[in-house]
Protein backbone atom coordinates (compact mmCIF):
# COMPACT_ATOMS: atom_id res chain seq x y z
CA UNK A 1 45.18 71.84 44.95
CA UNK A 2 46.68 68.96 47.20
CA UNK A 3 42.98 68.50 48.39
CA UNK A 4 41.60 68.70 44.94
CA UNK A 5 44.07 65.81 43.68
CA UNK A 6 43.15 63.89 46.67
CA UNK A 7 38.95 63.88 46.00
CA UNK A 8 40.29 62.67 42.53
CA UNK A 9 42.09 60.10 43.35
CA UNK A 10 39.37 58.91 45.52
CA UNK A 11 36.17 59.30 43.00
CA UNK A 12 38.10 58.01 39.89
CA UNK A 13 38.73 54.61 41.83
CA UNK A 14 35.05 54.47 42.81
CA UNK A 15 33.72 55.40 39.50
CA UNK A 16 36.01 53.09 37.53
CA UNK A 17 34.60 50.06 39.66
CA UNK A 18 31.06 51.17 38.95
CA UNK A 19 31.59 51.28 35.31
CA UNK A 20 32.98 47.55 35.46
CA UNK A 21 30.27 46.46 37.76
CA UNK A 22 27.63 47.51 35.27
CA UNK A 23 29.25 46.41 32.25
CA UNK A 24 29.38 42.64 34.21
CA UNK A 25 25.77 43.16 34.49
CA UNK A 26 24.50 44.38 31.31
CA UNK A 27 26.84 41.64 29.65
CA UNK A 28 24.96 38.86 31.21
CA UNK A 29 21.52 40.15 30.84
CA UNK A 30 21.69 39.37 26.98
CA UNK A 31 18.36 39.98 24.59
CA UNK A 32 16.75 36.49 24.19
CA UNK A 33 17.16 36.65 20.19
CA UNK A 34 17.34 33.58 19.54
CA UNK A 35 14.83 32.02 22.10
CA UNK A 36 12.49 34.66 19.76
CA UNK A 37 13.39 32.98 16.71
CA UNK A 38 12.73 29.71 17.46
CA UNK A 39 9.92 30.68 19.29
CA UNK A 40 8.42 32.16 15.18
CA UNK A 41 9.79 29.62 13.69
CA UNK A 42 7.57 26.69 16.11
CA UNK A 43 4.42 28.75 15.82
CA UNK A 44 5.07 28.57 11.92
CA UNK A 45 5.31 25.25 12.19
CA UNK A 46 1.66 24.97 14.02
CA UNK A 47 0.62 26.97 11.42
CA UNK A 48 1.48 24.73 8.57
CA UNK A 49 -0.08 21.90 10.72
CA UNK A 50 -3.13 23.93 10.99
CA UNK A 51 -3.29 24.93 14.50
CA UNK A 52 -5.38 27.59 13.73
CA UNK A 53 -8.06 25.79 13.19
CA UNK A 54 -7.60 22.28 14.69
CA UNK A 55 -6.05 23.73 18.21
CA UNK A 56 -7.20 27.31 18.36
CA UNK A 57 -6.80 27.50 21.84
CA UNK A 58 -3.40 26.87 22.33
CA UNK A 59 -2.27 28.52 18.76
CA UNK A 60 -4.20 31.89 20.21
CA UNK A 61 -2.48 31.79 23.00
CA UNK A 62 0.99 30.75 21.51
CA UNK A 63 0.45 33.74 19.28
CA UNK A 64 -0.20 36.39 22.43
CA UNK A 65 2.73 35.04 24.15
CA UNK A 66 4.87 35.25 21.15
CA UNK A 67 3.63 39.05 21.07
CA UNK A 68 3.30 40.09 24.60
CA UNK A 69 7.02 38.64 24.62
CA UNK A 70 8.69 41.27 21.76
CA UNK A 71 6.92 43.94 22.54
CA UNK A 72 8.62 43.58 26.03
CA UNK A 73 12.47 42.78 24.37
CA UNK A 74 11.21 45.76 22.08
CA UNK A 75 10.53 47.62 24.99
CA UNK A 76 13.63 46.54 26.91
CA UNK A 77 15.92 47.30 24.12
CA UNK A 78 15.16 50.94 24.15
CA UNK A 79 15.80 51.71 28.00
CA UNK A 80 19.38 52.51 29.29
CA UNK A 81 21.65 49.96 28.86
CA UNK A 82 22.01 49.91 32.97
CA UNK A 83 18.44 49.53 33.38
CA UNK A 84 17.35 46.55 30.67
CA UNK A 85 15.81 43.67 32.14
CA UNK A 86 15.16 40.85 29.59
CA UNK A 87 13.84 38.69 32.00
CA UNK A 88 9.50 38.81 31.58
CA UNK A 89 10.34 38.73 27.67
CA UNK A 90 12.30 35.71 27.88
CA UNK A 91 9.73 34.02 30.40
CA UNK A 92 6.96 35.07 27.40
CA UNK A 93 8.83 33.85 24.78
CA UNK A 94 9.68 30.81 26.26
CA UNK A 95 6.07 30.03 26.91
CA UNK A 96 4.84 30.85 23.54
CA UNK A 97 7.77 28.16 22.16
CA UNK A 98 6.08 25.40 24.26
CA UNK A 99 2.59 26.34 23.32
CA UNK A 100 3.18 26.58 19.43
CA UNK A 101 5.03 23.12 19.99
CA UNK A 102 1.74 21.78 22.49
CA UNK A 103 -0.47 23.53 19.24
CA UNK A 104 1.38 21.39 16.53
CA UNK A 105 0.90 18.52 18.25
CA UNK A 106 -3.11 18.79 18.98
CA UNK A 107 -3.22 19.55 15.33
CA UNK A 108 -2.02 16.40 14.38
CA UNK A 109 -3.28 14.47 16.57
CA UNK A 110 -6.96 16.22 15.92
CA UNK A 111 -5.82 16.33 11.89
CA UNK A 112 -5.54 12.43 11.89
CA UNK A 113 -8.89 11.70 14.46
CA UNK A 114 -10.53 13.61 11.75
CA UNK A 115 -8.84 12.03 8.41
CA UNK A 116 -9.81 8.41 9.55
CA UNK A 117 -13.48 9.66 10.47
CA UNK A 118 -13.97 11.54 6.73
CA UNK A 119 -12.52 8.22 4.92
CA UNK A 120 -14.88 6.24 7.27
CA UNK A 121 -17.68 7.91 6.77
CA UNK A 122 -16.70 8.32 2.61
CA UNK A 123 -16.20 4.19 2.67
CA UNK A 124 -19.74 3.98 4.35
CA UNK A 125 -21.20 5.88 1.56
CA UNK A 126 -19.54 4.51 -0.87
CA UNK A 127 -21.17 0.75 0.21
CA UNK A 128 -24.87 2.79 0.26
CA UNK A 129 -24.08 4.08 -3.38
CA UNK A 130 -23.34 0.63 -4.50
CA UNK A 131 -26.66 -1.31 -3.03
CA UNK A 132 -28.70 1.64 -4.09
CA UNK A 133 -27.15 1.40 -7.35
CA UNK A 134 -27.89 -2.27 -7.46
CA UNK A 135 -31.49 -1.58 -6.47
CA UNK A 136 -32.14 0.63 -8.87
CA UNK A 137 -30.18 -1.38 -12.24
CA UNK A 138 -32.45 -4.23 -11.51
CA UNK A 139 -36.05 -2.09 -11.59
CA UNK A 140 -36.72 -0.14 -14.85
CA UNK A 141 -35.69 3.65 -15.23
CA UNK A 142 -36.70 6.21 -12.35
CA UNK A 143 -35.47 9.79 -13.54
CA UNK A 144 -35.90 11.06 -9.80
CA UNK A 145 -34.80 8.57 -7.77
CA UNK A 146 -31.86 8.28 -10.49
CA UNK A 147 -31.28 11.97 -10.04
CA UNK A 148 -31.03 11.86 -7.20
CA UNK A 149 -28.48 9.04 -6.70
CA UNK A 150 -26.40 10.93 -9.28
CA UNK A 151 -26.06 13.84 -6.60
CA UNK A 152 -25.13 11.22 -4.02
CA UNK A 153 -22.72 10.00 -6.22
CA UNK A 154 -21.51 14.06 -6.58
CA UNK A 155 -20.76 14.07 -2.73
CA UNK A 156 -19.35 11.15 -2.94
CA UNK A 157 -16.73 12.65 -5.47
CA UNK A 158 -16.48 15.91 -4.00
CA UNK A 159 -15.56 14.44 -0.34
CA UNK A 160 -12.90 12.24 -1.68
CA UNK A 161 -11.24 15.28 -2.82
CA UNK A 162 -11.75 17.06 0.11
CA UNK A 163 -10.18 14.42 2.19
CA UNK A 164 -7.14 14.75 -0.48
CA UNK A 165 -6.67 18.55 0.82
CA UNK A 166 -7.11 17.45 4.00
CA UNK A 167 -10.45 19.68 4.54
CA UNK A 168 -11.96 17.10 6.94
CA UNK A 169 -14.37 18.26 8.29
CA UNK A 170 -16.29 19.72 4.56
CA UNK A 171 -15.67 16.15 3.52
CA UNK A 172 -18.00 14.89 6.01
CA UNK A 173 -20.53 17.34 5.41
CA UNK A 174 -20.58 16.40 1.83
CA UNK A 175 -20.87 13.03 2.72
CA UNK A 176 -23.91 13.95 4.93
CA UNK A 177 -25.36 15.67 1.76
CA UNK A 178 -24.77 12.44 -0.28
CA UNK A 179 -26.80 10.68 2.15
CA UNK A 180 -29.39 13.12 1.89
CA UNK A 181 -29.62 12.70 -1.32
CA UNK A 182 -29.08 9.00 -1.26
CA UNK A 183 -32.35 8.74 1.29
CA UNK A 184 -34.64 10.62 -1.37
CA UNK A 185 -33.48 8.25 -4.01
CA UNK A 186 -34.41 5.28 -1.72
CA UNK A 187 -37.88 7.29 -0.93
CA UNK A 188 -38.16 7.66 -4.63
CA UNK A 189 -37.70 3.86 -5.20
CA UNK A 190 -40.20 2.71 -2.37
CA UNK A 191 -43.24 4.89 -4.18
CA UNK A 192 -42.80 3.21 -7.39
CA UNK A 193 -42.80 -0.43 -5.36
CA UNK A 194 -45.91 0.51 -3.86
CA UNK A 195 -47.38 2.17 -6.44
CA UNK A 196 -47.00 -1.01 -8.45
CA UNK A 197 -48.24 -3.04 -5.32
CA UNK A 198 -51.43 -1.15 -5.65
CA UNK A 199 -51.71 -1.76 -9.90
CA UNK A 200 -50.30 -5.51 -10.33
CA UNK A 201 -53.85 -6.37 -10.57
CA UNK A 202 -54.90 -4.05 -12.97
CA UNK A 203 -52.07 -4.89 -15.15
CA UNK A 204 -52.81 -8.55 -15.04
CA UNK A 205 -56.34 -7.89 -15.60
CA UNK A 206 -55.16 -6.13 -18.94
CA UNK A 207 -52.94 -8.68 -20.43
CA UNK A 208 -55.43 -11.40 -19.31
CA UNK A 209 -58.14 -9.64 -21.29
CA UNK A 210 -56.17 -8.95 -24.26
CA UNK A 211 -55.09 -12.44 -24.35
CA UNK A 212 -58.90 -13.42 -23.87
CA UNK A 213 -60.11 -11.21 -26.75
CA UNK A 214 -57.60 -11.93 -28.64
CA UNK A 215 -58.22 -16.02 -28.68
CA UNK A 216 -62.30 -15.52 -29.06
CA UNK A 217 -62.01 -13.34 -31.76
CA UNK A 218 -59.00 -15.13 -33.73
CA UNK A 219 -57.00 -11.77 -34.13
CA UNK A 220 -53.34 -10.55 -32.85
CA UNK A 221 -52.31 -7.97 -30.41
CA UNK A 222 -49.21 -6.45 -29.01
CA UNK A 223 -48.59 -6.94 -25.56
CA UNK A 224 -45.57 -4.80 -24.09
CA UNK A 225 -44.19 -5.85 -20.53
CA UNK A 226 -42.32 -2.92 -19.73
CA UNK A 227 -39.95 -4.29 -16.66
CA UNK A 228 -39.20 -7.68 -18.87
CA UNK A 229 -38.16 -5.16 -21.80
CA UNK A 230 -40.27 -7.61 -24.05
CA UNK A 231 -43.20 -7.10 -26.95
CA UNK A 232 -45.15 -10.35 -27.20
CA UNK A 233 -47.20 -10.56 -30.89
CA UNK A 234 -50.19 -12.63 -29.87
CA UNK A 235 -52.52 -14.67 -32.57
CA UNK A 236 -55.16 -16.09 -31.41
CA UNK A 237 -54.57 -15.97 -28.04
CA UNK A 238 -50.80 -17.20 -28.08
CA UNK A 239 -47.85 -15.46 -28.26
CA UNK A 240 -46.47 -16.10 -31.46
CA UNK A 241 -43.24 -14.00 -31.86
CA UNK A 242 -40.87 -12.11 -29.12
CA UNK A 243 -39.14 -8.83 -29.44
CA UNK A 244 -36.81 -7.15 -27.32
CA UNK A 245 -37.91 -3.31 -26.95
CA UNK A 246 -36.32 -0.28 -25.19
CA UNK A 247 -38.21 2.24 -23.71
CA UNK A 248 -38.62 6.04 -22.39
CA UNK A 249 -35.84 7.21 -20.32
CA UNK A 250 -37.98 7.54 -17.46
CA UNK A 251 -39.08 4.05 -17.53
CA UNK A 252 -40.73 3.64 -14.15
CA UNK A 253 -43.26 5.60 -14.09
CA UNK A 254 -46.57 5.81 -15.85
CA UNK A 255 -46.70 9.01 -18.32
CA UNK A 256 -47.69 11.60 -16.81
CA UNK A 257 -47.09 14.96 -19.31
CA UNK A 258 -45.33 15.86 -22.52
CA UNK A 259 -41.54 15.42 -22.23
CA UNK A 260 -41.77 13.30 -18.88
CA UNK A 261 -39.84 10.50 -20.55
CA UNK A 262 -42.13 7.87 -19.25
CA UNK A 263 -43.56 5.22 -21.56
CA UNK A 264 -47.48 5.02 -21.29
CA UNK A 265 -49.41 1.74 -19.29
CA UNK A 266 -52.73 1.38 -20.61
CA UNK A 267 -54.72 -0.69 -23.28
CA UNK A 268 -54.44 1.32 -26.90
CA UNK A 269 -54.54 0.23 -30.74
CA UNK A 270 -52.40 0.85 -33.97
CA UNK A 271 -54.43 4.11 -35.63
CA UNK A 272 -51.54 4.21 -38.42
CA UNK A 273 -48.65 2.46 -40.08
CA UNK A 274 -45.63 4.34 -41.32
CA UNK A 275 -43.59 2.62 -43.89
CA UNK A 276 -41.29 5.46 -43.23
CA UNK A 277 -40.28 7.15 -40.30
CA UNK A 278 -37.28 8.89 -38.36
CA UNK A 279 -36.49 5.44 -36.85
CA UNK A 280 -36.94 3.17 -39.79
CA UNK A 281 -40.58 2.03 -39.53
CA UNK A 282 -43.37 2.82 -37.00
CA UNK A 283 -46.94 2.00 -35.77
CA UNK A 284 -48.48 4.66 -33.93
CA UNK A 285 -51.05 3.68 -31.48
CA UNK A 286 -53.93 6.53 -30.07
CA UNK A 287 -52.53 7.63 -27.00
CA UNK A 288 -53.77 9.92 -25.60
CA UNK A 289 -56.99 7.60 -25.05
CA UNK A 290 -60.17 8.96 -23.25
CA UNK A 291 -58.66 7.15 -20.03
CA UNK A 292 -55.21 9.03 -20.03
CA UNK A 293 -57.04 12.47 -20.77
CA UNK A 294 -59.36 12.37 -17.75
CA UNK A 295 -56.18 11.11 -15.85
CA UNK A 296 -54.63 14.17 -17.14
CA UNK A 297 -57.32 16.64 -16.40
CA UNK A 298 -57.50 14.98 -12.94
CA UNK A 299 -53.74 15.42 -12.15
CA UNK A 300 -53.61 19.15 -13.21
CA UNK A 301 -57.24 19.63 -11.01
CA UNK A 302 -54.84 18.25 -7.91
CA UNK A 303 -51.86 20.46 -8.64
CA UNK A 304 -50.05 16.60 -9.79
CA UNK A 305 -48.63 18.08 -12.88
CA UNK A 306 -48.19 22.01 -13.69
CA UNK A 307 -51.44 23.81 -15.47
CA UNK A 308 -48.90 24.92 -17.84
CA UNK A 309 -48.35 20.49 -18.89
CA UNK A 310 -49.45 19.41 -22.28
CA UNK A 311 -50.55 15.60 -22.64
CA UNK A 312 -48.35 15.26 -25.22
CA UNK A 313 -48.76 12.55 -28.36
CA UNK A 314 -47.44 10.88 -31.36
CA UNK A 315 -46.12 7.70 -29.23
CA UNK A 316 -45.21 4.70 -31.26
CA UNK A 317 -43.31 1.64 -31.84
CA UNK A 318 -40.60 2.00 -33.83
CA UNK A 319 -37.24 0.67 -35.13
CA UNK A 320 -34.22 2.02 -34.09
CA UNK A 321 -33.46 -0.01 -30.95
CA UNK A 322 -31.05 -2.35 -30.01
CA UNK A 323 -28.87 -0.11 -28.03
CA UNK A 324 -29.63 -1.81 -24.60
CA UNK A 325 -30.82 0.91 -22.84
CA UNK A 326 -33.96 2.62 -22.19
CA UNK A 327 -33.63 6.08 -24.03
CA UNK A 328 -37.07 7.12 -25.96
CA UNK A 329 -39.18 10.34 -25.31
CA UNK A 330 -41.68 7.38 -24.65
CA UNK A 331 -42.11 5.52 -27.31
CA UNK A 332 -41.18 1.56 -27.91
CA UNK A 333 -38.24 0.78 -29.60
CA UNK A 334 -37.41 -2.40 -31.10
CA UNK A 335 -34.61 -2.81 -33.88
CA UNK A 336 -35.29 -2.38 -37.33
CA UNK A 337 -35.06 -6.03 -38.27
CA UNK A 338 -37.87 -6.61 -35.60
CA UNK A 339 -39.60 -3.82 -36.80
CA UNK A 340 -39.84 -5.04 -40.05
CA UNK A 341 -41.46 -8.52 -38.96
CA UNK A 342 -43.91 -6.74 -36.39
CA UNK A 343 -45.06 -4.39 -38.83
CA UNK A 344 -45.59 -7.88 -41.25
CA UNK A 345 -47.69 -8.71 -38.96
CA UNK A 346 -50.23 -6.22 -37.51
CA UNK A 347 -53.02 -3.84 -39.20
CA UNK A 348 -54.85 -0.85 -38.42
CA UNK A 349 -57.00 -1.42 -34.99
CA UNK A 350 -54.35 -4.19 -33.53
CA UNK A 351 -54.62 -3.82 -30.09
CA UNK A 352 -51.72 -2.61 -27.70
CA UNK A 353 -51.45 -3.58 -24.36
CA UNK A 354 -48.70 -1.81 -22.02
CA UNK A 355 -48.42 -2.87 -18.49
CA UNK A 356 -45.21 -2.08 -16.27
CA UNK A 357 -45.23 -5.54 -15.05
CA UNK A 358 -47.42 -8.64 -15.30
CA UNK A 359 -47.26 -11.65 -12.96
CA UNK A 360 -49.27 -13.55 -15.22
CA UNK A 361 -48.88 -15.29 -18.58
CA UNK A 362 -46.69 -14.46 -20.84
């Protein structure tokens, strides 16, 4: 018994000492709670920065960190208390704060390199748009190259909004299909100035022989300069009276089909005179002539125009104008006082002369 009492009073010692060593311990080797929420809350912060797409590299590996590191203080917390070791999960959370931190700040930095490039590139645009645009108000109406300039414009809209949501890099590529579009526009304008390079002659060839038959015979004629938005009455070989006219929406161009919103060019005459008409008074003149239908057939032989295009007809000067814009399926407007003293003037079999441009008198 004496012996028994004496092992006691040895082991109880021992083990009491042991229980207070390990308690020391396991009180300083804490969890690293609060290193993990900071840790969520920086990557959060990269996130609302976006890290995840402007530093991927360092967000990824903020993010793997940030896991690696609680699943090992997950792991830790379910050993014996005498045998947790917090010390790898700390070291991984640790690292993962400094890399969401090092993530934020790449974002931003990357986030601004990338603002001022998308609002320099939208401001470079932008100055295109407005010489194109200036280009194409001083030459009569091209629906394509106007169409086109119109989905410039577009991009140009669209990447300024972009920008505003701070999708940078979308912004540019709208802006790079703005210029695109702006380039075709520009191609579109160049083969009307050398189409008209190649048919200045022709045109002043026209008005000159107009003019000519009009003086040796003693009788009037219309002459319509389409670019100088003018009908000149001629009588006897000198222009007599001026009107302003408007003209087909698609201005530019020579008519081609049915509904292609281009005025004709060629050398016609009145065949009838409406008293009444949808737009006050009108002369209609015999377009299609035998020169615009073998154009035609021509055209639709070369795949030009569709097989399915009609020539199209019934083009006229009328009344109704005066709105300062070209905006006629084809036909020339003038207003309806002008209409009234043109249609004073002319007969059945006045000539009509249409030319995009002359250099020439008048």
């Amino acid at each position: 018994m004496k012996l028994r009492w004496r092992l006691l009073s040895l082991v109880i010692p021992v083990a009491a000492a042991a229980f207070l060593l390990a308690l020391f311990f396991y009180q300083r080797d804490y969890p690293p709670t609060y290193a993990l929420v900071n840790a969520k809350s920086a990557l959060a912060r990269a996130a609302e920065t976006g890290a995840a797409h402007y530093a991927p590299d360092s967000y990824r590996l903020a993010s793997t960190a940030l896991r690696d590191g609680s699943m090992e203080m997950a792991f830790q917390n379910g050993r014996f208390a005498l045998l947790r070791d917090y010390e790898q999960a700390d070291t991984l959370i640790q690292r993962a704060d400094q890399l969401a931190l090092q993530a934020a700040v790449e974002a931003e930095g990357r986030r601004r390199t990338l603002d001022s490039l998308a609002r320099s590139q939208h401001t470079q645009l932008e100055g295109e748009l407005s010489l194109c645009r200036e280009a194409l108000d001083g030459t009569l109406i091209n629906f394509e190259a106007e169409r086109y300039w119109s989905s410039a414009d577009l991009a140009l809209t669209t990447s300024w909004l972009l920008i505003g949501r701070g999708e940078y890099e979308e912004a540019m590529q709208s802006v790079q299909e703005g210029r695109q579009a702006l380039r075709k526009a520009v191609e579109a304008l160049a083969e009307v100035t050398n189409n008209e390079k190649g048919k200045i002659g022709m045109w002043r060839n026209w008005v000159q022989e107009t003019v000519a038959e009009s003086k040796a015979a003693s009788s009037h004629a219309i002459i319509v300069d389409k670019s100088a938005h003018k009908a000149y009455f001629v009588d006897g070989g000198a222009v007599v009276k001026t009107y302003k006219c408007e003209l087909g929406w698609n201005s530019a161009e020579q008519k081609y089909f049915q509904g292609d919103g281009a005025t004709p060019e060629g050398r016609y005459q009145v065949t009838a005179i409406k008293g009444h008409s949808k737009y006050h008074k009108a002369l209609l003149i015999n377009y299609p002539n035998e020169l615009d239908k073998r154009k035609f057939a021509e055209n639709k032989r070369k795949g030009v125009i569709s097989r399915y295009a009609r020539i199209g007809a019934m083009i006229e000067i009328h009344g109704g104008g005066g709105r300062d814009q070209d905006w006629t399926d084809g036909c020339i407007a003038l207003t309806d006082r002008d209409m009234d003293n043109l249609i004073s003037r002319v007969s059945v079999g006045t000539a009509v002369t249409i030319v995009r441009r002359s250099d020439t008198w008048p």
